[in-house]
N, C-alpha and C. Protein backbone atom coordinates (compact mmCIF):
# COMPACT_ATOMS: atom_id res chain seq x y z
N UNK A 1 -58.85 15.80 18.49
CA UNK A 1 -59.64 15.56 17.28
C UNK A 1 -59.64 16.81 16.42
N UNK A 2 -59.87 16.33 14.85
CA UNK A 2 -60.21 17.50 14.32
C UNK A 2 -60.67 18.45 14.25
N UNK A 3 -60.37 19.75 14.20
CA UNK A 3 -62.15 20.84 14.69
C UNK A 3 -62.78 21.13 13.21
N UNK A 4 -62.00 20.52 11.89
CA UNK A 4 -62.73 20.66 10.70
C UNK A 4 -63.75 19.67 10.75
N UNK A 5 -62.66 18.39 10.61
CA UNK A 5 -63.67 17.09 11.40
C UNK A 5 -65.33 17.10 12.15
N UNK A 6 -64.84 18.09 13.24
CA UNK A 6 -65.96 17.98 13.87
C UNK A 6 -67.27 18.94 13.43
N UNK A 7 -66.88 20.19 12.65
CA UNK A 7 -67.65 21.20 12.04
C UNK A 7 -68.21 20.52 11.26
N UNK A 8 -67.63 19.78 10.05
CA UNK A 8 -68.35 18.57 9.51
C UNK A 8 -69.40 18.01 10.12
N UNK A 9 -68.79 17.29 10.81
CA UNK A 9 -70.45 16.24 11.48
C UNK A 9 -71.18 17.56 12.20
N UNK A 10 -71.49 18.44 12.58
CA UNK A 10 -72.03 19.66 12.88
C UNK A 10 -72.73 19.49 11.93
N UNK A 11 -72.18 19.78 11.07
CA UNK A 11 -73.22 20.09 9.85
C UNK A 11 -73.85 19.64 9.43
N UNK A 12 -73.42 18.26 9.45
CA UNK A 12 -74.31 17.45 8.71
C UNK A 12 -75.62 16.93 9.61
N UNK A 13 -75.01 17.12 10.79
CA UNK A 13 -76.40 17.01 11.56
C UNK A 13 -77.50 18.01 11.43
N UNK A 14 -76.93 19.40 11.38
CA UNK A 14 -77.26 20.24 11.25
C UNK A 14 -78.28 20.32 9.85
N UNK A 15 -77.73 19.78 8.79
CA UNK A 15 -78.36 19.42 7.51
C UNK A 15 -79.47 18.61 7.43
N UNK A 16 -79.40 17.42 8.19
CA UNK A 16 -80.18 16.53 8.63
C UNK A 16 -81.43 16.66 9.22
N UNK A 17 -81.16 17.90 10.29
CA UNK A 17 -82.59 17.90 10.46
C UNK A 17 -83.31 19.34 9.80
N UNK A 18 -82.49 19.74 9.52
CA UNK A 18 -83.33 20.76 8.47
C UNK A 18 -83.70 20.44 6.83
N UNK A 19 -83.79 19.30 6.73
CA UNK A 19 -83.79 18.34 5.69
C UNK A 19 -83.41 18.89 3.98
N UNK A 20 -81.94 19.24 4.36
CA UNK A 20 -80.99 19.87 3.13
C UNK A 20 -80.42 18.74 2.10
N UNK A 21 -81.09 17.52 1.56
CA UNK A 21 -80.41 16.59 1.07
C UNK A 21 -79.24 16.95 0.06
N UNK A 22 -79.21 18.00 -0.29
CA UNK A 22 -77.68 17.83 -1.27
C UNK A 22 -76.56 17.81 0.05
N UNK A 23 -77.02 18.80 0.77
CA UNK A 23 -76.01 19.42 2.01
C UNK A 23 -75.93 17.91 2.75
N UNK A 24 -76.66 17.46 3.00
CA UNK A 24 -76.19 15.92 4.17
C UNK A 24 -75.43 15.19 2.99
N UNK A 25 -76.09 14.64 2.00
CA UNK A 25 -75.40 14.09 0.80
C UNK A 25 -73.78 14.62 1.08
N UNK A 26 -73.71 15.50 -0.01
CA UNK A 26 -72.29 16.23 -0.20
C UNK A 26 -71.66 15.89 1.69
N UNK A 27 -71.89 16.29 2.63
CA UNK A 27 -71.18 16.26 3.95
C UNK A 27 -70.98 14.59 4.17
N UNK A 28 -71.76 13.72 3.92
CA UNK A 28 -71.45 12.34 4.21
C UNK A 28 -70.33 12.08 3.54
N UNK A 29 -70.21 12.60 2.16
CA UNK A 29 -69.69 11.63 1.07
C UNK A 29 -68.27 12.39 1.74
N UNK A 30 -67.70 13.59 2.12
CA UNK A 30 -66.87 13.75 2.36
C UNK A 30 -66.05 13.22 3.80
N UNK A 31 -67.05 12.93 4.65
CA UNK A 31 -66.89 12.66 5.87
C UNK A 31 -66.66 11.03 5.55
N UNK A 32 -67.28 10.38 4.79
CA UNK A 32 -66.99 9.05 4.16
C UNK A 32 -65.39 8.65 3.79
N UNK A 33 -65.07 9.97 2.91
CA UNK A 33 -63.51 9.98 2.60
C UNK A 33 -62.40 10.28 3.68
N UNK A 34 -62.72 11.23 4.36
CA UNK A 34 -62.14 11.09 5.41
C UNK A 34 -61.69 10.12 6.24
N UNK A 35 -62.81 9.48 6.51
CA UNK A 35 -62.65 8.12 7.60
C UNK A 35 -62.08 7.39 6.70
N UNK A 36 -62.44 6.98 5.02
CA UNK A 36 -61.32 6.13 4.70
C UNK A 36 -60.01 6.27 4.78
N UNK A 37 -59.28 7.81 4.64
CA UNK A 37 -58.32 7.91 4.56
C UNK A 37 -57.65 7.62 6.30
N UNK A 38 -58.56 7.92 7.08
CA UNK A 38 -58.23 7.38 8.30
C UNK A 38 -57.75 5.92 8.82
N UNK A 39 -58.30 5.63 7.99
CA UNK A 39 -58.07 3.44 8.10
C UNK A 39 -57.42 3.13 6.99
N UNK A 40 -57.29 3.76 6.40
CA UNK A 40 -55.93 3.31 5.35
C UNK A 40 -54.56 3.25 5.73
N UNK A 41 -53.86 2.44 5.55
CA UNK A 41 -52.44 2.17 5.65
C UNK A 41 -52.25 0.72 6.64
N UNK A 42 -51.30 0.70 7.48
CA UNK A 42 -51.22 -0.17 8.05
C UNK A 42 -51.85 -0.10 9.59
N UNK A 43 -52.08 1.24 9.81
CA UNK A 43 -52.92 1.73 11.48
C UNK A 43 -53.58 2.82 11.17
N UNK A 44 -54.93 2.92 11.93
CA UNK A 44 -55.86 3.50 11.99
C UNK A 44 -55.08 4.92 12.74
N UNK A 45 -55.69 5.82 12.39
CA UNK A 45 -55.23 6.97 12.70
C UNK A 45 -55.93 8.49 12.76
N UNK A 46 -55.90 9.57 13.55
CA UNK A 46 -57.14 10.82 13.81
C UNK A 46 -55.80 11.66 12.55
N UNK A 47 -56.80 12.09 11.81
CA UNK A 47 -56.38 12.97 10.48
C UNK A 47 -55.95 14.64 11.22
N UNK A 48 -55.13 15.40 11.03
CA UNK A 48 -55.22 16.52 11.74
C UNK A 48 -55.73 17.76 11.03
N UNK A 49 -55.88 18.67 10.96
CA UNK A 49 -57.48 19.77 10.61
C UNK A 49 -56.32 19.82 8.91
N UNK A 50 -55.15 19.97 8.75
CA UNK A 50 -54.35 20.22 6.96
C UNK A 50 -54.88 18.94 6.77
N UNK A 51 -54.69 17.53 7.24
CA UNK A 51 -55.79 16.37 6.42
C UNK A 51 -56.63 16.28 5.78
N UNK A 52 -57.43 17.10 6.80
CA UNK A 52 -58.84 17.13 6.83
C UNK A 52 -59.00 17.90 5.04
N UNK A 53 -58.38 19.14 5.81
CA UNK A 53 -58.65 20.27 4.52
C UNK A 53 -58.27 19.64 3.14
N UNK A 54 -57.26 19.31 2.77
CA UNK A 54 -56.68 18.79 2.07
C UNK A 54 -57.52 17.38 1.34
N UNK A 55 -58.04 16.73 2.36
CA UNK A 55 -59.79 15.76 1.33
C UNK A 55 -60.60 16.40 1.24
N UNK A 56 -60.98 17.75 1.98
CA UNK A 56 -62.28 18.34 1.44
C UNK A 56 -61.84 19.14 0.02
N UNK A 57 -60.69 19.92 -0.18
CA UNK A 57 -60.31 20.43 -1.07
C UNK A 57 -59.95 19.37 -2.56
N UNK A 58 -60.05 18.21 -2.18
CA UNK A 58 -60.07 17.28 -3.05
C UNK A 58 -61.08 16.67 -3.52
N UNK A 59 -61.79 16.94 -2.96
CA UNK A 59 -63.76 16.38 -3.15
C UNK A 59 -64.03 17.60 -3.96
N UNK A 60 -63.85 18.43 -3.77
CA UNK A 60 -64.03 20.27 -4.31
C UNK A 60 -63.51 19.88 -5.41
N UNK A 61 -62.76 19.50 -5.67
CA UNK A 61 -61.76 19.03 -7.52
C UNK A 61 -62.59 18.44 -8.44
N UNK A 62 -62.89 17.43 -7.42
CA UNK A 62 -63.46 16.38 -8.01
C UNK A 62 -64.66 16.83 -8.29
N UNK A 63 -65.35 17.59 -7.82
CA UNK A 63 -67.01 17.68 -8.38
C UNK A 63 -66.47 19.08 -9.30
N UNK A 64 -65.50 20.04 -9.15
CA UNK A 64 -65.92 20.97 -10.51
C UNK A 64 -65.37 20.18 -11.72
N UNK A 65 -64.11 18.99 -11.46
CA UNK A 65 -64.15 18.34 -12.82
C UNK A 65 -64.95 17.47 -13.29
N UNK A 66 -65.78 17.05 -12.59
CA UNK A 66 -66.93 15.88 -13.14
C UNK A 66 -68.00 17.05 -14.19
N UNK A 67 -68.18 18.20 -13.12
CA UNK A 67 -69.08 19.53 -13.56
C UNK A 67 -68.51 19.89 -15.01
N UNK A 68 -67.58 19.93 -15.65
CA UNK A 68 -67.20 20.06 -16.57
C UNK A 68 -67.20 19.04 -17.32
N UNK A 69 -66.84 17.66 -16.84
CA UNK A 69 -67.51 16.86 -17.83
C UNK A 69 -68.59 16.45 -17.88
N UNK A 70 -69.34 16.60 -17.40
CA UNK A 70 -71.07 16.79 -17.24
C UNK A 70 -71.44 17.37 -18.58
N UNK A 71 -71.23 18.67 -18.52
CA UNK A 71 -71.06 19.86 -19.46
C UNK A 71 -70.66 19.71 -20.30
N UNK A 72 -70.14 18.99 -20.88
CA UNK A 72 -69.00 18.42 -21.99
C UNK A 72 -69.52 17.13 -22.92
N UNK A 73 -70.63 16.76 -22.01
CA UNK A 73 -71.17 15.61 -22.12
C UNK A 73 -72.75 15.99 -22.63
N UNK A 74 -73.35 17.04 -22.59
CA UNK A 74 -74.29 17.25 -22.74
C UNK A 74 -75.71 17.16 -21.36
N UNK A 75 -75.01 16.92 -20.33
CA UNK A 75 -75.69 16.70 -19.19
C UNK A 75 -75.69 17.89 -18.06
N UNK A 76 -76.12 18.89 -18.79
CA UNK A 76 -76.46 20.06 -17.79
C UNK A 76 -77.02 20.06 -16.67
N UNK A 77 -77.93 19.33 -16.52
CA UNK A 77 -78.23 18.70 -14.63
C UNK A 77 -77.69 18.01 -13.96
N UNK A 78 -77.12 16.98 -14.17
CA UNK A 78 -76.11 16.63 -13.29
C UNK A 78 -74.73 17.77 -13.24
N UNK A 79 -74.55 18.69 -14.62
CA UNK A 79 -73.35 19.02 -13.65
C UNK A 79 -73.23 20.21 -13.24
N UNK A 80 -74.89 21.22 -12.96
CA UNK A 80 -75.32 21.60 -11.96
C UNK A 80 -75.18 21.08 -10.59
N UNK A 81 -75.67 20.09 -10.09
CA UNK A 81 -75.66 19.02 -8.98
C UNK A 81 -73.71 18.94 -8.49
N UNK A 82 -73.35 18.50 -9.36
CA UNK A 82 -71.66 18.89 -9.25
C UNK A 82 -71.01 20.24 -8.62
N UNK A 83 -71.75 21.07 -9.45
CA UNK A 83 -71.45 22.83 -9.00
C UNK A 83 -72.11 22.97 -7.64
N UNK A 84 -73.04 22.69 -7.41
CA UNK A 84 -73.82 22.79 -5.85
C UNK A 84 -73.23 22.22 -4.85
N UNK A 85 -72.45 21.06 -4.99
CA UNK A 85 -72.13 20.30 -4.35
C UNK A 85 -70.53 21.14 -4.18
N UNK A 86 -69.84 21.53 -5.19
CA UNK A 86 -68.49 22.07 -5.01
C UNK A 86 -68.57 23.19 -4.27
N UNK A 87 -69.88 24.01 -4.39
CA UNK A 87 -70.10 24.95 -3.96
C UNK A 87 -69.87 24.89 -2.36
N UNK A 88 -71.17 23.96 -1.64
CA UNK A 88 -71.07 24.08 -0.60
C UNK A 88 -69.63 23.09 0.41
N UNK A 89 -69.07 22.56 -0.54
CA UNK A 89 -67.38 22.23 -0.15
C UNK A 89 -66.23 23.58 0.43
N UNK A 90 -66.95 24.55 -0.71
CA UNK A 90 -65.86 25.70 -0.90
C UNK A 90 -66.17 26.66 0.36
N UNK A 91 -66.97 26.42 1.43
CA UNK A 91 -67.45 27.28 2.70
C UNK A 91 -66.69 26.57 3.94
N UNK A 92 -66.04 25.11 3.88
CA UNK A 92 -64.91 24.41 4.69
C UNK A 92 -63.32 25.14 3.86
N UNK A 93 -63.03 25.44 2.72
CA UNK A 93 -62.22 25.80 2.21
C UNK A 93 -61.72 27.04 2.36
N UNK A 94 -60.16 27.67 2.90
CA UNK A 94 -59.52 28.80 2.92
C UNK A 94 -60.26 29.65 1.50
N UNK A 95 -60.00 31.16 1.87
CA UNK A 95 -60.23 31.99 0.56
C UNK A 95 -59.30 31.65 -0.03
N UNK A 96 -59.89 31.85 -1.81
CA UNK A 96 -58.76 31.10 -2.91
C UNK A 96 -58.40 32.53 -3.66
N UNK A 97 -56.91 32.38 -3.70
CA UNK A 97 -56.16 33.25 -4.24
C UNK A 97 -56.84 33.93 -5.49
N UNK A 98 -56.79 35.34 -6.23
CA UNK A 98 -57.06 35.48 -7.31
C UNK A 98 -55.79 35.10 -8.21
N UNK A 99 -56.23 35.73 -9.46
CA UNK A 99 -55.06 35.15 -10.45
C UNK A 99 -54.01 36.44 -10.33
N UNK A 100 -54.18 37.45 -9.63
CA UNK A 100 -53.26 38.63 -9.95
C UNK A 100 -52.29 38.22 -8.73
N UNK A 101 -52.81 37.66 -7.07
CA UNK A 101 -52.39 37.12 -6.00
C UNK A 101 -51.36 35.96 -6.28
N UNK A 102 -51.92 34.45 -7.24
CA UNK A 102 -50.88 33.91 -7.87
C UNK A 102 -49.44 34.17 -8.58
N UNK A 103 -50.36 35.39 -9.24
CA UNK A 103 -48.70 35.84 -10.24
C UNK A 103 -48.19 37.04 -9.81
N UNK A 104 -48.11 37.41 -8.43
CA UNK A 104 -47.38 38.21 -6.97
C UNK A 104 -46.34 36.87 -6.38
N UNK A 105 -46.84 35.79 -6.45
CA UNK A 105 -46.17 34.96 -5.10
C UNK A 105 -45.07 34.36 -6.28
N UNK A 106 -45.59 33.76 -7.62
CA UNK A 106 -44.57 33.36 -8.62
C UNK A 106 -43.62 34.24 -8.72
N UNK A 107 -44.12 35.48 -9.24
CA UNK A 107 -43.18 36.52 -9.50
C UNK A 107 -41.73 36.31 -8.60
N UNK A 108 -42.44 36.25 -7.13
CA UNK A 108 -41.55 36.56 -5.92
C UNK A 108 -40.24 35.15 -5.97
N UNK A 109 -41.00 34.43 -6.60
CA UNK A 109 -40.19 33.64 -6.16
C UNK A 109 -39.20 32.74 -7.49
N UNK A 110 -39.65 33.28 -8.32
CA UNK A 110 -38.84 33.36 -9.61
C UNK A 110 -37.34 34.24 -9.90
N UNK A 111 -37.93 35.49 -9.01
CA UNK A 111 -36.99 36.78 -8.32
C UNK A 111 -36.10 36.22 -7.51
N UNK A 112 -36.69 35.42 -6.55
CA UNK A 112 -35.66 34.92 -5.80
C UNK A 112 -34.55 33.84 -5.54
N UNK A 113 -35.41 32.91 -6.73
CA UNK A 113 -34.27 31.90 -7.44
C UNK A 113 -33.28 31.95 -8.38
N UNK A 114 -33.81 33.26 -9.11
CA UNK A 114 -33.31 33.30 -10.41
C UNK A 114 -33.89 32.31 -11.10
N UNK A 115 -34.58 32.11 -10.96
CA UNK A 115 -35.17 31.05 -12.03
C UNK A 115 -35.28 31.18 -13.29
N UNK A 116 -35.25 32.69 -13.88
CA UNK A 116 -35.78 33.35 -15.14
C UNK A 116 -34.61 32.43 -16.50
N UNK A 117 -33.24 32.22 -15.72
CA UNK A 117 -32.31 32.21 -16.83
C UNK A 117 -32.07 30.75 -16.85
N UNK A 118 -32.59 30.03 -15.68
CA UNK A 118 -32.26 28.76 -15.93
C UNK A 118 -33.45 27.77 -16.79
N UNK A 119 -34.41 28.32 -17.56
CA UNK A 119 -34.86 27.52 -18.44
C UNK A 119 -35.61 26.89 -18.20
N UNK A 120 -36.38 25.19 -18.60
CA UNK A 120 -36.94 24.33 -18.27
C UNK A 120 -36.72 23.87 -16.85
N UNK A 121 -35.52 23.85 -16.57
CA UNK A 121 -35.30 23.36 -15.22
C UNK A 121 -35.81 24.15 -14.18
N UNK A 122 -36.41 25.14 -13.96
CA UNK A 122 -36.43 25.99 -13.16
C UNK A 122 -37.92 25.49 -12.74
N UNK A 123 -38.60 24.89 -13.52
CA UNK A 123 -40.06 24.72 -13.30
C UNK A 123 -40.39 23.82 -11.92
N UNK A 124 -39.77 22.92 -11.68
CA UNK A 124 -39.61 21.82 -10.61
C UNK A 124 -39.69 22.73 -9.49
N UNK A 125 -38.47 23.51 -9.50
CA UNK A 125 -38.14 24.30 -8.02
C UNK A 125 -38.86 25.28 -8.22
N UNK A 126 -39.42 26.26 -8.94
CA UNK A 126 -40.34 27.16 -8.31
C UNK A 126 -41.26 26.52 -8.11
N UNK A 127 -42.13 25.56 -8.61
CA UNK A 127 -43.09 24.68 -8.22
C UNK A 127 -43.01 24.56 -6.28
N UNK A 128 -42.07 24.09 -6.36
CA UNK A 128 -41.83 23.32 -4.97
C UNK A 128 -41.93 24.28 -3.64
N UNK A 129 -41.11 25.60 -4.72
CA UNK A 129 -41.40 26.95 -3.29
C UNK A 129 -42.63 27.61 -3.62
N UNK A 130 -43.36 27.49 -4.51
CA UNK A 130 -44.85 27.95 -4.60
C UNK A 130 -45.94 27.48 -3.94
N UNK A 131 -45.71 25.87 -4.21
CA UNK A 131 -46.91 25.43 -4.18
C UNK A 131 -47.19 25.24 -2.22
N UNK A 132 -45.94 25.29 -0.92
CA UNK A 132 -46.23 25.61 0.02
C UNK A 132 -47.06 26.73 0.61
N UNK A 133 -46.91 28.00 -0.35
CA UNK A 133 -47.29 29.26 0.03
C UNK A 133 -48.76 29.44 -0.67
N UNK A 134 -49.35 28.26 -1.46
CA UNK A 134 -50.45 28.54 -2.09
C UNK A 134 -51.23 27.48 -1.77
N UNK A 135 -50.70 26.61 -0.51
CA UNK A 135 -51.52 25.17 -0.41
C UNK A 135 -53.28 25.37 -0.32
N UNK A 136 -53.79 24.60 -0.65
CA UNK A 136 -54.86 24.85 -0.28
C UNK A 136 -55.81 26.35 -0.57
N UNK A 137 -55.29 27.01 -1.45
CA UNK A 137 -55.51 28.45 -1.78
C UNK A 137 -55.93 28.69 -3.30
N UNK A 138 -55.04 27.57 -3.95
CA UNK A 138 -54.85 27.91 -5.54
C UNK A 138 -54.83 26.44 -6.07
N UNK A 139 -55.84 26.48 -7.14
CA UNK A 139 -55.35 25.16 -7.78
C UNK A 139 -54.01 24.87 -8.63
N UNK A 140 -53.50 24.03 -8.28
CA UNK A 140 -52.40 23.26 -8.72
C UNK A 140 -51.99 23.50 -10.67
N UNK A 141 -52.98 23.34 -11.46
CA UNK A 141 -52.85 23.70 -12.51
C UNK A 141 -53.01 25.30 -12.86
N UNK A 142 -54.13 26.16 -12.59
CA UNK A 142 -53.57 27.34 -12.32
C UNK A 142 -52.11 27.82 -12.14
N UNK A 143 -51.85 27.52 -11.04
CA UNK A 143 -50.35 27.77 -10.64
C UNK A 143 -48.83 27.33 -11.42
N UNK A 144 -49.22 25.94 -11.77
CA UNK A 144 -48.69 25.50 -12.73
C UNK A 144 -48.53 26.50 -14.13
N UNK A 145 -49.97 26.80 -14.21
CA UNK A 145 -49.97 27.39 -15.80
C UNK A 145 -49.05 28.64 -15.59
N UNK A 146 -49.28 29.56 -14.94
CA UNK A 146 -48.92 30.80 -13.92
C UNK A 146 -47.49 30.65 -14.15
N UNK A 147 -46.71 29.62 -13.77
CA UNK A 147 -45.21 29.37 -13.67
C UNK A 147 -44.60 29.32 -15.44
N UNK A 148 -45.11 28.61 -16.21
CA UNK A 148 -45.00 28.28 -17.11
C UNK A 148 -45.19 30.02 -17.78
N UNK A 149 -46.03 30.66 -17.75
CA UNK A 149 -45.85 31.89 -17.85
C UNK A 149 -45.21 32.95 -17.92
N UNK A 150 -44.34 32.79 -16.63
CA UNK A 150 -43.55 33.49 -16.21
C UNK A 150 -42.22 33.05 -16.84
N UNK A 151 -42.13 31.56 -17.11
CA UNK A 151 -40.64 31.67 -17.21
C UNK A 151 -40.49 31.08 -18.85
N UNK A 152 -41.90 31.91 -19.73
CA UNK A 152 -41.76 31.15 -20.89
C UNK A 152 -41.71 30.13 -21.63
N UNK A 153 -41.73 29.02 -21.38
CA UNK A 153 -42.39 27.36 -21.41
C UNK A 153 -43.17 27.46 -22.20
């Protein structure tokens, strides 16, 4: 079984009886996604701890972009409630790269394709050797932007 998995329900028990309702909230709703993604497809199946990470880091998305449209919307308390909630997502989550750490690993690997001279096309494949070395570390558009940067786009 998972040991993210199981730190999860830890917690949330843990939340539960110290009566943390955002914290049980936020831990169900993720532990909710989980198990769906577990019974989805054609067989039920135990998610392994990159699964795991990989829906919590996606629940984490999802509440700083709601948080922004909250914000966007004129609804500063709910997307407080969003930020709290991403917040305590981001303590299951690897440390996240800074932006100087991102544009070290692009660099490297722009260097190492040559990517610099081949233009538009180059964006796909450094993508592809980046985004392994930043899984779970760096958001996807960040990195994206980062690439686009580097090779002028």
């Amino acid at each position: 079984m998972a040991d993210l998995k199981d730190r999860l329900r830890a917690d949330l028990t843990t939340a539960l009886k110290a009566r943390e309702a955002l914290t049980a909230s936020t831990l169900r709703l993720v532990l909710t996604a989980i198990t769906n993604a577990e019974v989805s497809g054609t067989e039920a199946r135990e998610l392994s701890d990159d699964e795991v990470l990989d829906i919590v880091a996606k629940e984490a998305k999802k509440r700083r972009e709601a948080a922004t449209a909250f914000d966007e919307g004129g609804r500063p308390e709910l997307a407080q409630k969003e930020r709290d909630e991403a917040r305590i997502l981001a303590v299951y989550l690897p440390q996240q790269l800074t932006p100087e750490e991102i544009a070290a690993i692009v660099a490297g690997v722009v260097e190492q394709t040559g990517a610099a001279e081949q233009g538009g096309k180059a964006m796909g494949m450094v993508m592809g050797r980046v985004q392994p070395q930043v899984k779970g570390r760096a958001d996807g558009g960040a990195v994206a932007a980062e690439v686009r940067r580097q090779l002028g786009l």
